[in-house]
Protein backbone atom coordinates (compact mmCIF):
# COMPACT_ATOMS: atom_id res chain seq x y z
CA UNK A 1 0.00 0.00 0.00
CA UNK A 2 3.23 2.30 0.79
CA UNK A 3 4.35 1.90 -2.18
CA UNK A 4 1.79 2.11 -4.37
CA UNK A 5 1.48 6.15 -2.77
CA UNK A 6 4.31 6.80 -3.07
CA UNK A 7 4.36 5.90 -6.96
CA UNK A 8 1.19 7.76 -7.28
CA UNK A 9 2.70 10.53 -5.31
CA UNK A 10 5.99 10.33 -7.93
CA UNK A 11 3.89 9.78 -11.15
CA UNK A 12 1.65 12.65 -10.29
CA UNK A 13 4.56 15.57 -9.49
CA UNK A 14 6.26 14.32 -12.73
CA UNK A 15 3.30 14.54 -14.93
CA UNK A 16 1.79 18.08 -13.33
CA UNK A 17 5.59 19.72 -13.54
CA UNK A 18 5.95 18.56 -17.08
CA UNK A 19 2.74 19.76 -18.69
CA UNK A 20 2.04 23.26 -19.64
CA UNK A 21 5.53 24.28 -19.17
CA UNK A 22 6.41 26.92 -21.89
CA UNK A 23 10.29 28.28 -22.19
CA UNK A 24 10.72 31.73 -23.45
CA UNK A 25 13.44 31.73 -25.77
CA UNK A 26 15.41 35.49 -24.78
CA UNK A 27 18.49 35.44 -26.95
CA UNK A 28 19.12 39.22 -26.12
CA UNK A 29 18.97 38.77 -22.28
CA UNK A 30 16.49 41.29 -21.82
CA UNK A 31 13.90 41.16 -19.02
CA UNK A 32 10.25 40.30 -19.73
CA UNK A 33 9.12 43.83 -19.05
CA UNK A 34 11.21 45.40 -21.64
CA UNK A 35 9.14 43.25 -24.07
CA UNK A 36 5.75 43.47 -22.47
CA UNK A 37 5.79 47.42 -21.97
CA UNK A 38 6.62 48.37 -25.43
CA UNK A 39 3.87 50.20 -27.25
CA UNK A 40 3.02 47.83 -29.79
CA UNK A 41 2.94 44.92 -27.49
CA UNK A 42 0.17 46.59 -24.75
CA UNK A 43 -3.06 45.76 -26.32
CA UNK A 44 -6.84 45.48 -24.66
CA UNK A 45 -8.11 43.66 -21.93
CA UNK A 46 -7.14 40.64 -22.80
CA UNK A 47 -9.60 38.17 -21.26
CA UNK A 48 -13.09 38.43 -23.62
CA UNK A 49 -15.10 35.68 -23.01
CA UNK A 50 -18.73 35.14 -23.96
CA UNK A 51 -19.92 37.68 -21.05
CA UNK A 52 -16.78 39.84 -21.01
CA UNK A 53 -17.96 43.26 -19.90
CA UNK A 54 -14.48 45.08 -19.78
CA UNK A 55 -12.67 45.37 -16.69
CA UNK A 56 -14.76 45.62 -13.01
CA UNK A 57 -13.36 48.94 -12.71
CA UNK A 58 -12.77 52.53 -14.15
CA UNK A 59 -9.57 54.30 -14.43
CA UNK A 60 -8.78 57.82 -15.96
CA UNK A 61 -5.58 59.45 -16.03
CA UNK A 62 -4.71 63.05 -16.17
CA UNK A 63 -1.90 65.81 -15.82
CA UNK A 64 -1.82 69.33 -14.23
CA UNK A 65 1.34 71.19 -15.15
CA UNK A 66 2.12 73.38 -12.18
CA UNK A 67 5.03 74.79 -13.22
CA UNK A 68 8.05 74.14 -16.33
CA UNK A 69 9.68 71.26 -14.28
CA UNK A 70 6.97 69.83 -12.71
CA UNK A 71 3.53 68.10 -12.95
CA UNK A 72 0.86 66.04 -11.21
CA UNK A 73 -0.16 62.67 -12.71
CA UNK A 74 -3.83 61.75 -11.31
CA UNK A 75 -5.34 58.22 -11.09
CA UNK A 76 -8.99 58.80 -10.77
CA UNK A 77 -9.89 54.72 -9.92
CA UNK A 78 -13.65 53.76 -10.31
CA UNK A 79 -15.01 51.06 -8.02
CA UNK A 80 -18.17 49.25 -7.77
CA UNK A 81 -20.35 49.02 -4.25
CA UNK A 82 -18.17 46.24 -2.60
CA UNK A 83 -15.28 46.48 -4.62
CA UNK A 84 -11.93 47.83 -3.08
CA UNK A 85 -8.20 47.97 -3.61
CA UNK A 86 -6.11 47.81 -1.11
CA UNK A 87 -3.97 50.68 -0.65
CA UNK A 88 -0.20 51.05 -0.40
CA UNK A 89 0.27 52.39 3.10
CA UNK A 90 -1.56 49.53 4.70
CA UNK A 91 0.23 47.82 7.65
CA UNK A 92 0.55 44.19 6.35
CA UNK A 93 2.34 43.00 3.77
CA UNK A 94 0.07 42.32 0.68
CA UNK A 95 1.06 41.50 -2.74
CA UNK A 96 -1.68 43.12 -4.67
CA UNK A 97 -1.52 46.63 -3.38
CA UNK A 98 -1.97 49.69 -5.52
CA UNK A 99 1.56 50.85 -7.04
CA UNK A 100 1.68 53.75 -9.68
CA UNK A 101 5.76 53.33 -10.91
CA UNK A 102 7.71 54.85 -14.06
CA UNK A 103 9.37 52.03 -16.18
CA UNK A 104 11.83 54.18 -17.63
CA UNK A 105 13.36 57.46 -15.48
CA UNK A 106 15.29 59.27 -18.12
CA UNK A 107 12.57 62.13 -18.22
CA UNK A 108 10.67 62.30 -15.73
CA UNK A 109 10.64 61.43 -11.65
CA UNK A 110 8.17 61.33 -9.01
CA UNK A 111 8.84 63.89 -6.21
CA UNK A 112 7.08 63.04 -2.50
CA UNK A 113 4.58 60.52 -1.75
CA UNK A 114 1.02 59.24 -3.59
CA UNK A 115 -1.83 61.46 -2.11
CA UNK A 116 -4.97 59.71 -1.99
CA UNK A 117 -8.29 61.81 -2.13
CA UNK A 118 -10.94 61.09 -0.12
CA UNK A 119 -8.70 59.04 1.99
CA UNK A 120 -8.57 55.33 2.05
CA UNK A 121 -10.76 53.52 4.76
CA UNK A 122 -10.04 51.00 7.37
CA UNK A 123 -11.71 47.59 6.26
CA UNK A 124 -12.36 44.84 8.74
CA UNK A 125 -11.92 40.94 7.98
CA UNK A 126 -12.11 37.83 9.97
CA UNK A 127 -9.19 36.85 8.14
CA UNK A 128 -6.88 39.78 9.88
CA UNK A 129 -6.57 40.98 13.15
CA UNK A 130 -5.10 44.87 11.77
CA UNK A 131 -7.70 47.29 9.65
CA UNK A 132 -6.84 46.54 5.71
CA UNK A 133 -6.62 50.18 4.53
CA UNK A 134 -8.66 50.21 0.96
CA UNK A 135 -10.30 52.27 -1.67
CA UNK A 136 -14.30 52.23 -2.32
CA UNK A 137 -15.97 53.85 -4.39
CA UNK A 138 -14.21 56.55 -6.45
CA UNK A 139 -10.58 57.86 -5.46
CA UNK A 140 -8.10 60.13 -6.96
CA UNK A 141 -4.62 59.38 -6.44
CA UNK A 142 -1.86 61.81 -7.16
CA UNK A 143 1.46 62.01 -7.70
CA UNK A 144 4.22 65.27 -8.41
CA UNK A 145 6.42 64.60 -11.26
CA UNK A 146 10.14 66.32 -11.90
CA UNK A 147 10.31 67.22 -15.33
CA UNK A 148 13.91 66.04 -16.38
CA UNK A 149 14.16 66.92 -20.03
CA UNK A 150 14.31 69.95 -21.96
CA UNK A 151 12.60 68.63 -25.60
CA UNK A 152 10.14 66.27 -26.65
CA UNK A 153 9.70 62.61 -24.99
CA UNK A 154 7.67 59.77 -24.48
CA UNK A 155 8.00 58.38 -20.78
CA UNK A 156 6.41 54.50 -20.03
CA UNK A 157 4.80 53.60 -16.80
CA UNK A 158 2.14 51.37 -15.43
CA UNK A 159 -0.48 51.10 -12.21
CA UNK A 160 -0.78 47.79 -10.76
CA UNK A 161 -3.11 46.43 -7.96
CA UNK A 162 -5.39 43.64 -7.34
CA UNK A 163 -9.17 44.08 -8.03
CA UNK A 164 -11.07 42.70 -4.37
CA UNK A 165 -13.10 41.06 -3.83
CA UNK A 166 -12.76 38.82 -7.04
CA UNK A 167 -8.82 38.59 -6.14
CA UNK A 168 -7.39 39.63 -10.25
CA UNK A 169 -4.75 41.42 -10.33
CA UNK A 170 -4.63 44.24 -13.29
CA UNK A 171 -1.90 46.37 -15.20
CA UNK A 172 -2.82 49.67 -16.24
CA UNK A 173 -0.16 50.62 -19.21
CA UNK A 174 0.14 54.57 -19.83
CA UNK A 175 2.75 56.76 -21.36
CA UNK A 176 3.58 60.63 -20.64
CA UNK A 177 4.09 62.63 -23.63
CA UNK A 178 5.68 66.16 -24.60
CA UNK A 179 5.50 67.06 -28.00
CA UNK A 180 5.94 70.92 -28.99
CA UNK A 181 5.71 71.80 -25.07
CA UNK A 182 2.57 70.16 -24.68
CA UNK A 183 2.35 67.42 -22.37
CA UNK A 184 -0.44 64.67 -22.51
CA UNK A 185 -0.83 61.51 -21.02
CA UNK A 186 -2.36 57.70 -22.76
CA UNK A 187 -3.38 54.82 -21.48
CA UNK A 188 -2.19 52.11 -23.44
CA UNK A 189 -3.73 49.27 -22.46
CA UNK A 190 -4.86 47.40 -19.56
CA UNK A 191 -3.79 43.83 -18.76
CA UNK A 192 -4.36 40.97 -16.74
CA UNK A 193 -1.09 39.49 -16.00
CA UNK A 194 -0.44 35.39 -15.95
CA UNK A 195 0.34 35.06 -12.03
């Protein structure tokens, strides 16, 4: 009887770490978000199923210019009733927080910490003993940015968090553009990444 578990046990961790098991051929070395953040790479949403009804959230992004070096990118993040995100300044350790990050710093830096209006509030589970500090409803977070370059550019970033309660986790591609003075800012695509 042993031994026939332990064969099962054997035959089964062979077969489930053999199937499905796709290698990425990378003769250049470079890492997988140099290929996944590159323009022509960030498309849609890409799950669209039979009752796809785009993603269970909104998310707008915008840019006040307060003076020639610097400028405020906004996340205006759309939630159902029940939905939340948990935020970044929450005392435990979570995976899935909120995290608004530059891929590429050559232009542009962010200056201070993310302000979140109205402020995130303390959410209660039977899972934790500690308040998880989320976002409900709609909430704007900001961030300054230090305006590095004199001419035109095109600046890649991204916003990641996990969508609660259904536990997905999302990328929200963007890019920050100056052309001609004139700065803009494009989302390019929203994600779900393969965790």
């Amino acid at each position: 009887m042993r031994k026939t578990i332990v064969s099962f046990l054997f035959l089964s961790t062979l077969f489930g770490c053999t199937t499905d098991n796709t290698v990425i051929d990378n003769p250049k070395n470079e890492s997988f978000s140099s290929k996944l953040y590159k323009p022509e790479l960030i498309g849609d949403f890409n799950y669209k199923g039979p009752h796809y009804k785009g993603p269970p959230f909104e998310l707008d992004l915008s840019l006040v210019q307060t003076s020639p070096v610097l400028t405020t990118l906004t996340a205006t993040l759309s939630l159902d009733s029940g939905d939340y995100v948990v935020s970044p300044y929450t005392t435990q350790d979570y995976l899935g927080v909120f995290d608004l990050v530059l891929l590429d710093s050559t232009h542009l830096e962010f200056v201070g910490n993310l302000i979140e209006f109205p402020p995130p509030i303390d959410m209660f589970f039977s899972f934790e003993d500690l308040p998880i500090i989320s976002y409900v409803g709609s909430t704007r977070l900001s961030r300054l940015l230090r305006i590095s370059t004199v001419g035109d550019f095109e600046a890649y970033g991204e916003i990641f968090f996990v969508h609660e309660p259904s536990c997905l986790p999302y990328i929200v591609s963007f890019v920050i553009t100056r052309k001609q003075g004139e700065l803009s800012v494009t989302k390019t695509g929203t994600q779900m990444p393969n965790c």
